[in-house]
C-alpha atoms as a PDB file:
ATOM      1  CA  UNK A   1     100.990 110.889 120.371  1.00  0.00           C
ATOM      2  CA  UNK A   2      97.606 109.343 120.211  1.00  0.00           C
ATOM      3  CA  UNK A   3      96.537 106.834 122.960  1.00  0.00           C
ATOM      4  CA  UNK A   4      97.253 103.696 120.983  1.00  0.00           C
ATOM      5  CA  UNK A   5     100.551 104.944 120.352  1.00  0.00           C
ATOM      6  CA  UNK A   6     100.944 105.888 124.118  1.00  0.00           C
ATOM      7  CA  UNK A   7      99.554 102.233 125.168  1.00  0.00           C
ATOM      8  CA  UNK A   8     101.988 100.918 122.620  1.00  0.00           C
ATOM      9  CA  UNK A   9     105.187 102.976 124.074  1.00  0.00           C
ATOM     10  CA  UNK A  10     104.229 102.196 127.221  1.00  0.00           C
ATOM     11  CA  UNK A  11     104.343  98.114 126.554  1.00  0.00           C
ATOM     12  CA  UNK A  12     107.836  98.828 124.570  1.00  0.00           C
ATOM     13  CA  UNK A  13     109.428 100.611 126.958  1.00  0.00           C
ATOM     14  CA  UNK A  14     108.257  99.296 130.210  1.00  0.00           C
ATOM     15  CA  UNK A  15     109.033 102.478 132.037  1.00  0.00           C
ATOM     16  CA  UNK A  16     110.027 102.455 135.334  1.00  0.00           C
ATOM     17  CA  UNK A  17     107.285 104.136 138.069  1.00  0.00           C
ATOM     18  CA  UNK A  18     108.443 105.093 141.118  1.00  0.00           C
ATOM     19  CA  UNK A  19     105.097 105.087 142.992  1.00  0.00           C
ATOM     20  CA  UNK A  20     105.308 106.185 146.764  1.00  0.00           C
ATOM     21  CA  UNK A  21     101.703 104.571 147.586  1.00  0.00           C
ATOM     22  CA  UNK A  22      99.766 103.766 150.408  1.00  0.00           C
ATOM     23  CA  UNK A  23      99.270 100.713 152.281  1.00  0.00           C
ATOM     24  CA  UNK A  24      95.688 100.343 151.030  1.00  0.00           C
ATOM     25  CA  UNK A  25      96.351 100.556 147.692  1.00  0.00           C
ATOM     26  CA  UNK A  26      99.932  99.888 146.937  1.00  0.00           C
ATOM     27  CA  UNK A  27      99.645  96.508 145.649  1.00  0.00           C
ATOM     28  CA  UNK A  28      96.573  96.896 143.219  1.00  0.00           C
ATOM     29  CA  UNK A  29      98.757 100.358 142.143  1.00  0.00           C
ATOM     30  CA  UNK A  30     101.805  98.213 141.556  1.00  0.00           C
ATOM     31  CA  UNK A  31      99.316  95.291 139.514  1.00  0.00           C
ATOM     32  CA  UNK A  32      97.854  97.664 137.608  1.00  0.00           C
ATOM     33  CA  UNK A  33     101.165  99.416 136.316  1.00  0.00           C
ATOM     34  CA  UNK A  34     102.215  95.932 135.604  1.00  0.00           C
ATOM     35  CA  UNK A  35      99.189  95.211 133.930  1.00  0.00           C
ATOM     36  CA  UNK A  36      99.419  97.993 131.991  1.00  0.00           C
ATOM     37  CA  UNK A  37     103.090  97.764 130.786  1.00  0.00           C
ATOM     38  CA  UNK A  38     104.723  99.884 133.036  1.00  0.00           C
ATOM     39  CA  UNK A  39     107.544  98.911 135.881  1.00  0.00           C
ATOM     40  CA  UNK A  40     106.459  99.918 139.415  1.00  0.00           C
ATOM     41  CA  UNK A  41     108.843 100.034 142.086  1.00  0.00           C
ATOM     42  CA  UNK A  42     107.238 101.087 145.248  1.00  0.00           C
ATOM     43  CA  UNK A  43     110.134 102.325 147.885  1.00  0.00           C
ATOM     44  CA  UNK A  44     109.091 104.560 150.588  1.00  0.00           C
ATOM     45  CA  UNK A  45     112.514 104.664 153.008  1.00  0.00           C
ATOM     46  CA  UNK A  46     113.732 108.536 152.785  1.00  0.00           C
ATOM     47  CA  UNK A  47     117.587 107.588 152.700  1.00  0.00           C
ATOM     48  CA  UNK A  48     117.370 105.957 148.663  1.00  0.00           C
ATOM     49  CA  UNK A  49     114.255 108.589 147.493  1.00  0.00           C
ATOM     50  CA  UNK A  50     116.587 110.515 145.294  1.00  0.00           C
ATOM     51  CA  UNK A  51     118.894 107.757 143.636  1.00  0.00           C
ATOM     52  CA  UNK A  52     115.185 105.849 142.761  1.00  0.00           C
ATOM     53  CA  UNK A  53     113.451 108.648 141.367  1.00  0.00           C
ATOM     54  CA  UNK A  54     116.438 109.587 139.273  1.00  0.00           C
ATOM     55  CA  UNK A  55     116.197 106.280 137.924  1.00  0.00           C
ATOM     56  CA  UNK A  56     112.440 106.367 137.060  1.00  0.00           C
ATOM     57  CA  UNK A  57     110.488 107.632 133.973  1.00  0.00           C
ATOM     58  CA  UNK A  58     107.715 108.906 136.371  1.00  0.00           C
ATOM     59  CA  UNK A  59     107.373 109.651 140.124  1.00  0.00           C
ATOM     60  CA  UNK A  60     104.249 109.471 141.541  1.00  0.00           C
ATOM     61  CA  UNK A  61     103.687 110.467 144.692  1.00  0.00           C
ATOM     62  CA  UNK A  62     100.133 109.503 147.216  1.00  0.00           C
ATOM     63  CA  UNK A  63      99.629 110.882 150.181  1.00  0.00           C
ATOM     64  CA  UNK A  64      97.335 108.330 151.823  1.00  0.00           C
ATOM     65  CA  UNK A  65      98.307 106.854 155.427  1.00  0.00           C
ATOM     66  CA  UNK A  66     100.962 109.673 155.838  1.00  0.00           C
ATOM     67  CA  UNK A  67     103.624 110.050 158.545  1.00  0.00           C
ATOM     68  CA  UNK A  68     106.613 112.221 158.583  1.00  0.00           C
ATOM     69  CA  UNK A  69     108.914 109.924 156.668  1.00  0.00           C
ATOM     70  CA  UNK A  70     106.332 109.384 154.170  1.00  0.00           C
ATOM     71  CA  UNK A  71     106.349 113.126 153.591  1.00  0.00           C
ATOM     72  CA  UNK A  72     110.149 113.141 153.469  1.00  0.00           C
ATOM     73  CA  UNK A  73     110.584 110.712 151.182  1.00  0.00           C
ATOM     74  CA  UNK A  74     107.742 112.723 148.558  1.00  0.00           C
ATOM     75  CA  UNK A  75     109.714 115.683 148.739  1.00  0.00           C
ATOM     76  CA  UNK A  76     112.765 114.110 148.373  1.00  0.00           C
ATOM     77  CA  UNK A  77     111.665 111.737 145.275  1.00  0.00           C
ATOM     78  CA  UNK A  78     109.796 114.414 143.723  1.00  0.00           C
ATOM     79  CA  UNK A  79     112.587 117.563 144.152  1.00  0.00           C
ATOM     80  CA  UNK A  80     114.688 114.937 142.455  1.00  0.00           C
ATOM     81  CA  UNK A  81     112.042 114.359 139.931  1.00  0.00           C
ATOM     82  CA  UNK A  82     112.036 118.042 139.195  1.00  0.00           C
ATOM     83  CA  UNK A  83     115.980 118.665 139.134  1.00  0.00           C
ATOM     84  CA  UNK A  84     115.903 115.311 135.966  1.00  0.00           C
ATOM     85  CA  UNK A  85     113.184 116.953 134.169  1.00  0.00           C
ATOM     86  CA  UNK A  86     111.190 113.834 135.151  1.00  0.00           C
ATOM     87  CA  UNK A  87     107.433 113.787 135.516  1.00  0.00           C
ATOM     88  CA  UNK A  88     105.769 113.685 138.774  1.00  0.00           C
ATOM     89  CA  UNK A  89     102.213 112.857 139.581  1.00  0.00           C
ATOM     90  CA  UNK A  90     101.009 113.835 142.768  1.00  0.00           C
ATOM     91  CA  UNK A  91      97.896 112.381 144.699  1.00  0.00           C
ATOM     92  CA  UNK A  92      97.149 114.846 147.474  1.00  0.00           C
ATOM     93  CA  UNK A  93      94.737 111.783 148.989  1.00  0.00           C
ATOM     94  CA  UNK A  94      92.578 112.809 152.165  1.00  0.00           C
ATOM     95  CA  UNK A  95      94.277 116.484 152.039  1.00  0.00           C
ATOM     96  CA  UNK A  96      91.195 117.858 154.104  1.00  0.00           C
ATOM     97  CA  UNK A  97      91.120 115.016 156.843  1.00  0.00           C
ATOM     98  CA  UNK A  98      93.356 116.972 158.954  1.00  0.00           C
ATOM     99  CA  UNK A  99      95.355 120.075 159.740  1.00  0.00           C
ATOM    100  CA  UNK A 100      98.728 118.560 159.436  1.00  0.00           C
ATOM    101  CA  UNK A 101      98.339 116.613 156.321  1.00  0.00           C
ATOM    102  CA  UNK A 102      96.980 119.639 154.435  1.00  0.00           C
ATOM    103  CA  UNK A 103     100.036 121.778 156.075  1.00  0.00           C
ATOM    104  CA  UNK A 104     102.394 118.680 154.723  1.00  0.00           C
ATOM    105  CA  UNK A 105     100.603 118.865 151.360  1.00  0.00           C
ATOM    106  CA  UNK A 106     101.158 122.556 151.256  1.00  0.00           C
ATOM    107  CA  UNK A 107     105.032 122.153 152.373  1.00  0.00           C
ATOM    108  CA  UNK A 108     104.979 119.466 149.399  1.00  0.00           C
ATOM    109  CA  UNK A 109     103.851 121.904 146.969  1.00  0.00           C
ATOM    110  CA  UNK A 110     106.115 124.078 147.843  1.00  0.00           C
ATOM    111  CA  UNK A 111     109.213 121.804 147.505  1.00  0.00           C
ATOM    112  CA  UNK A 112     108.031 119.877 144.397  1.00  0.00           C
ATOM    113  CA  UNK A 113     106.568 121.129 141.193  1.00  0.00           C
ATOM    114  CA  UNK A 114     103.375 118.320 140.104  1.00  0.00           C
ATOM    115  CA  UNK A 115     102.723 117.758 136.144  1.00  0.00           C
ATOM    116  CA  UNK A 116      99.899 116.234 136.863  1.00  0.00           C
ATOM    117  CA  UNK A 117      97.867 116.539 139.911  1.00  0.00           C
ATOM    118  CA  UNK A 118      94.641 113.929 140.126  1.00  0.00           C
ATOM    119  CA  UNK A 119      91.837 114.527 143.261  1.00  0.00           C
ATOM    120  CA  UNK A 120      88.596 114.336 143.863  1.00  0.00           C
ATOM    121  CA  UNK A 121      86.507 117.471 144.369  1.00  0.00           C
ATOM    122  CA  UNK A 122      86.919 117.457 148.215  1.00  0.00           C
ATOM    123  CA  UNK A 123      90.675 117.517 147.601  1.00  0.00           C
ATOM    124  CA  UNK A 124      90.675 120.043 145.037  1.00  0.00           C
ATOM    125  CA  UNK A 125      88.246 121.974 147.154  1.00  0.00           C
ATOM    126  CA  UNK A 126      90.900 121.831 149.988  1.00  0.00           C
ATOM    127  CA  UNK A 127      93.792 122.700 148.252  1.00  0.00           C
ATOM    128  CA  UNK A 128      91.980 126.154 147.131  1.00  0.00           C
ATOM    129  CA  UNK A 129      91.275 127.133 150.498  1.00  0.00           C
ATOM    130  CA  UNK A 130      87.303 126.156 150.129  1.00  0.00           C
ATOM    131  CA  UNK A 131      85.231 124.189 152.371  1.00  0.00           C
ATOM    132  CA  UNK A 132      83.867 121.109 151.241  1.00  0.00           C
ATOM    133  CA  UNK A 133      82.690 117.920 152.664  1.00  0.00           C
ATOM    134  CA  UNK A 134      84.644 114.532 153.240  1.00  0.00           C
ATOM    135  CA  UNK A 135      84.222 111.359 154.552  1.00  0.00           C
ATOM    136  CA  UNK A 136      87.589 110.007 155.649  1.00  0.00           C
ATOM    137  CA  UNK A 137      89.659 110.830 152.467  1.00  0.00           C
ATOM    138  CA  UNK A 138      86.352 110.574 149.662  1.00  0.00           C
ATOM    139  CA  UNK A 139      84.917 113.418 148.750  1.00  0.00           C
ATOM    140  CA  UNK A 140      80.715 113.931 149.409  1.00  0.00           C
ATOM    141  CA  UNK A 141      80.633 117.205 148.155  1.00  0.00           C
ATOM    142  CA  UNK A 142      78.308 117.544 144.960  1.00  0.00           C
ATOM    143  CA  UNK A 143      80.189 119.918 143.383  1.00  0.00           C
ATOM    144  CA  UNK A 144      77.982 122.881 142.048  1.00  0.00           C
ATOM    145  CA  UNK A 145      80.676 123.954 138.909  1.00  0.00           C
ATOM    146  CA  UNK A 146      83.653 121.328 139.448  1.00  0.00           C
ATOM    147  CA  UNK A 147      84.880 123.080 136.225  1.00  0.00           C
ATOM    148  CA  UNK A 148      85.964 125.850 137.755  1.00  0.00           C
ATOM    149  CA  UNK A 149      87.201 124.452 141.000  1.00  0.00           C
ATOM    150  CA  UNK A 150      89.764 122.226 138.693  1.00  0.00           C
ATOM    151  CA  UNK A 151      90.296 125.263 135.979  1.00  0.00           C
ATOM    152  CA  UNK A 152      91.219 127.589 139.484  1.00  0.00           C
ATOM    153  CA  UNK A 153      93.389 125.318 140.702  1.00  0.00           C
ATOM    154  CA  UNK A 154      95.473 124.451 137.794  1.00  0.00           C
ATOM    155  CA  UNK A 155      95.849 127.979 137.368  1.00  0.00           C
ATOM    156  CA  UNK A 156      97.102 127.945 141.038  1.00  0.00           C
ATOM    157  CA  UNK A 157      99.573 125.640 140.956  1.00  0.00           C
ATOM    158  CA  UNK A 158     100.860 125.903 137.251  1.00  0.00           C
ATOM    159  CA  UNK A 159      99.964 122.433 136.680  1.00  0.00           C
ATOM    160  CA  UNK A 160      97.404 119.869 135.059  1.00  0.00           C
ATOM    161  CA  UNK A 161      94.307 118.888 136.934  1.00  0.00           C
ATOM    162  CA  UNK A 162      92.486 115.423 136.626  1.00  0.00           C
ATOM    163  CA  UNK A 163      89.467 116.147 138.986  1.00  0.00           C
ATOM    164  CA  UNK A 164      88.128 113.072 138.914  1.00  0.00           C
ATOM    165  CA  UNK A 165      84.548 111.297 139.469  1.00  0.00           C
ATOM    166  CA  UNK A 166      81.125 109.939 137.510  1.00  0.00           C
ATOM    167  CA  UNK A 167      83.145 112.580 134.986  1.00  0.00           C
ATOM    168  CA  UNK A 168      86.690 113.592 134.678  1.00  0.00           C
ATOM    169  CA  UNK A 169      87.803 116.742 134.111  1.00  0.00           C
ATOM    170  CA  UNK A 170      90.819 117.182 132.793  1.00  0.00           C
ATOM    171  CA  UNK A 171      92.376 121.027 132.433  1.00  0.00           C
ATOM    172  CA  UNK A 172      96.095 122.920 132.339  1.00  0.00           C
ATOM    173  CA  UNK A 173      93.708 125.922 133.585  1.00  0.00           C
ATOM    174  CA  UNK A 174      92.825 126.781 130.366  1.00  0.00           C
ATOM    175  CA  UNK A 175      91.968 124.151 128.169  1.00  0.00           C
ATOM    176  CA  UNK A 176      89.228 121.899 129.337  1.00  0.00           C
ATOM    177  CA  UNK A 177      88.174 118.003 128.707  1.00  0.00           C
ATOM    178  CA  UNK A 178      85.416 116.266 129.782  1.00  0.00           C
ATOM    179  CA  UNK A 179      85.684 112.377 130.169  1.00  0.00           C
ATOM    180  CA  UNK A 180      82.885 110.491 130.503  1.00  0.00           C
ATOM    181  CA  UNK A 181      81.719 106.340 130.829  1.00  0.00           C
ATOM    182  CA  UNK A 182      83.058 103.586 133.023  1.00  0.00           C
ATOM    183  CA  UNK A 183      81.302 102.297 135.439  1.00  0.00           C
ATOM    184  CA  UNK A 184      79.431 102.707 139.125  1.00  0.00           C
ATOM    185  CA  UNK A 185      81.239 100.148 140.277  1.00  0.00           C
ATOM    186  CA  UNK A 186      84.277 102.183 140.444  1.00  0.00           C
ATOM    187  CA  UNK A 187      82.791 103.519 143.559  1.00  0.00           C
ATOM    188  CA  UNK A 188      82.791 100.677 145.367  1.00  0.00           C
ATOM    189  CA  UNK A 189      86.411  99.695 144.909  1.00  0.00           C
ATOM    190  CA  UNK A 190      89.012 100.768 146.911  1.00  0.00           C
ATOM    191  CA  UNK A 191      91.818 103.418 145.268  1.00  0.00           C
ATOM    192  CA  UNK A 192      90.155 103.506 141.938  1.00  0.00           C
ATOM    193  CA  UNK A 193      91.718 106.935 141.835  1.00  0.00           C
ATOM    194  CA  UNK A 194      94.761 105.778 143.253  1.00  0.00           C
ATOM    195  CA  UNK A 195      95.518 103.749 140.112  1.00  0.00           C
ATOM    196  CA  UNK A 196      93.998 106.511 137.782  1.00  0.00           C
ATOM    197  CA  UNK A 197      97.272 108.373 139.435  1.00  0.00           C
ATOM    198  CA  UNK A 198      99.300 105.852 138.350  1.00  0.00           C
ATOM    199  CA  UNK A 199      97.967 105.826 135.050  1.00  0.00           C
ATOM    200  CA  UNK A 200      98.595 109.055 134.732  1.00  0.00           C
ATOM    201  CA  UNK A 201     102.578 108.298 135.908  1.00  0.00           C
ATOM    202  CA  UNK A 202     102.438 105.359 132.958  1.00  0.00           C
ATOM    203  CA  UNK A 203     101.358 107.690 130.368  1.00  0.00           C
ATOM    204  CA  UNK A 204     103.369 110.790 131.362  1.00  0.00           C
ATOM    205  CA  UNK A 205     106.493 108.781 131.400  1.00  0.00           C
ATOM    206  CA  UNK A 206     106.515 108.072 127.534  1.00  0.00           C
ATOM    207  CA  UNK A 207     105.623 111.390 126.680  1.00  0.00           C
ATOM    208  CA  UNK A 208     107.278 113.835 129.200  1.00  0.00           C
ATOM    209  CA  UNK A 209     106.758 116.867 127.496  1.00  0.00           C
ATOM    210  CA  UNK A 210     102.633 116.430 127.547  1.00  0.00           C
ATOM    211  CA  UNK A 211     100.502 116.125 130.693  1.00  0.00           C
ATOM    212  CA  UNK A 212      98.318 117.633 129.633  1.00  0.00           C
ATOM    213  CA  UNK A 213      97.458 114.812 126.442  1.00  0.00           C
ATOM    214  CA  UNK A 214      98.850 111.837 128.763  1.00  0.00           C
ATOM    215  CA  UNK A 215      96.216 112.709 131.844  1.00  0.00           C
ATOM    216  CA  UNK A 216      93.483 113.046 129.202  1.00  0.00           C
ATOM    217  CA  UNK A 217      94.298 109.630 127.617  1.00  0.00           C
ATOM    218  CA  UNK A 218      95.028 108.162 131.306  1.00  0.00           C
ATOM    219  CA  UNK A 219      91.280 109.310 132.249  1.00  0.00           C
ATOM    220  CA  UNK A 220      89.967 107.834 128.932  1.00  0.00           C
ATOM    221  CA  UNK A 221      91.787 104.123 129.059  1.00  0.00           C
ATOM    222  CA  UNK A 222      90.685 104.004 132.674  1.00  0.00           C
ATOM    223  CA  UNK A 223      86.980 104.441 132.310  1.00  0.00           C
ATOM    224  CA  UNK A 224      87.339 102.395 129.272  1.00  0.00           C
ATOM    225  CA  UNK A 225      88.847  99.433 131.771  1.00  0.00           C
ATOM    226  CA  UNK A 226      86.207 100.319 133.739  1.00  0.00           C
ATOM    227  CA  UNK A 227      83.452  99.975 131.048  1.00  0.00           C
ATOM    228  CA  UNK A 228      85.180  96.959 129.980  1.00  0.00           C
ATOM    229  CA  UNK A 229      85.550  95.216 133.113  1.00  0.00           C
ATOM    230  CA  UNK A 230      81.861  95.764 134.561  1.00  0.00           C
ATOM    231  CA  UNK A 231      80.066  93.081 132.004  1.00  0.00           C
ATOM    232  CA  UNK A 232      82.512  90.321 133.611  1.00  0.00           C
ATOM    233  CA  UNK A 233      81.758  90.980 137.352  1.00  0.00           C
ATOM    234  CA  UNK A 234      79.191  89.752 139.686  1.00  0.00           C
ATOM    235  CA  UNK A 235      80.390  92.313 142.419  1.00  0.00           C
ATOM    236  CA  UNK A 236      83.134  94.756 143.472  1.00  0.00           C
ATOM    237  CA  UNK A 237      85.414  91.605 144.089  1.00  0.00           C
ATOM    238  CA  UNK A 238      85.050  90.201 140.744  1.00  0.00           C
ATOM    239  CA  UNK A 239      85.238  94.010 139.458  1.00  0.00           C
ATOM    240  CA  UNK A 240      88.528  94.675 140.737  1.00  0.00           C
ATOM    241  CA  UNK A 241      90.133  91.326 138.968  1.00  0.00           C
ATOM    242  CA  UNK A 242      88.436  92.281 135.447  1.00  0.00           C
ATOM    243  CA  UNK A 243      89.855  96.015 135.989  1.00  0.00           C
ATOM    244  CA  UNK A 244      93.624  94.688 135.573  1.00  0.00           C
ATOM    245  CA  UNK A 245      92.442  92.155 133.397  1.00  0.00           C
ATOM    246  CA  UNK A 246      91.094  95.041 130.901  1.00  0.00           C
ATOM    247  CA  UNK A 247      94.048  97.167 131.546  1.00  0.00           C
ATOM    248  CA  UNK A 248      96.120  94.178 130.427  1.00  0.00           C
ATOM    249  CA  UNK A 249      93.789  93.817 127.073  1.00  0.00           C
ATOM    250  CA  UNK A 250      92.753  97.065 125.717  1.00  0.00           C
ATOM    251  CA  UNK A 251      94.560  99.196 123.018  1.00  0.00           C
END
């Protein structure tokens, strides 16, 4: 399935997301998926987690402003996921800020099998047991060969990486892509890889049996939105507004 065919299923089928998000980002996650074509429902409480996701085309799951229930409800949502043969995207945000979220993460991991895992190299850096440098939950770690950070942990986990930044790389631990353009604005919006996640949830829903294609084309329409969206703004503000106005526009 090509992108424009993907776009084009997407805006047929309206597929249902199940996106548990975070409080910063949750409602430009749910505009976007809207924007895009998609259905976002955005329930967090742990006692409905597995009648939702069974209900959804894609789980996505974001770890950003975590408690306990929040971790609950992503193992339940995703385990159910997993038992439906239905594709979840996980979003390991800020997994180096802290002991217990990266011990959470880990016990997540463990409990729910991710087609598609999107970070930044911080995260990713984390997750393999590596040291690298964060502010809050961004990453300021220059990574010397991102390649193989992503490549190592897809291999790890069995699962597609989107490692994402100025670049995206894009790998099942074997195969490798490279996505490149957008915009330097991105970096001064809030959850820009947030909604990149939920991208990938939008694109993985209509084809199930492909992460690996529906990340790459996920990393591709975003910086396209991105490229798109930067000639209309006069700041991050204005930004933001053309991002799900692009989303809304481009095929």
């Amino acid at each position: 399935m090509t992108r424009f065919e993907a776009l084009a299923a997407i805006r047929a089928r309206k597929p249902l997301l199940h996106c548990i998000s975070n409080l910063v980002t949750a409602n430009d996650c749910a505009n976007l998926a809207l924007a895009v074509g998609a259905s976002p429902i955005m329930a967090q409480a742990p006692q409905e987690m597995a009648d939702i996701a069974v209900l959804a085309s894609a789980v996505v799951l974001n770890t950003g402003t975590p408690d306990e229930a929040k971790f609950t409800a992503a193992r339940l949502a995703g385990a159910a996921a997993n038992r439906h043969g239905i594709p979840v995207v996980l979003d390991p945000v800020g997994v180096g800020a802290s002991p217990w979220r990266l011990e959470n993460i880990r016990q997540l991991l463990q409990e729910v099998h991710p087609a598609i895992l999107r970070a930044n190299y911080g995260e990713a850096a984390a997750l393999l047991g590596l040291s690298a440098a964060e502010h809050g939950v961004d990453s300021l770690t220059v990574p010397i060969d991102a390649a193989a950070c992503a490549q190592a942990l897809a291999q790890k986990l069995g699962t597609v990486v989107v490692l994402s930044g100025a670049e995206d790389l894009v790998t099942d631990g074997t195969a490798l892509h490279t996505v490149s353009g957008g915009s330097d604005l991105m970096r001064r919006v809030t959850g820009a890889g947030c909604m990149l996640s939920v991208l990938c949830g939008a694109f993985a829903a209509v084809q199930p049996q492909a992460p690996l294609h529906a990340a790459v084309q996920a990393a591709e329409f975003w910086k396209a939105c991105a490229a798109a969206a930067e000639p209309q703004a006069h700041g991050p503000a204005s930004f933001r507004v053309a991002l799900l106005d692009a989303a809304a526009q481009i095929v």
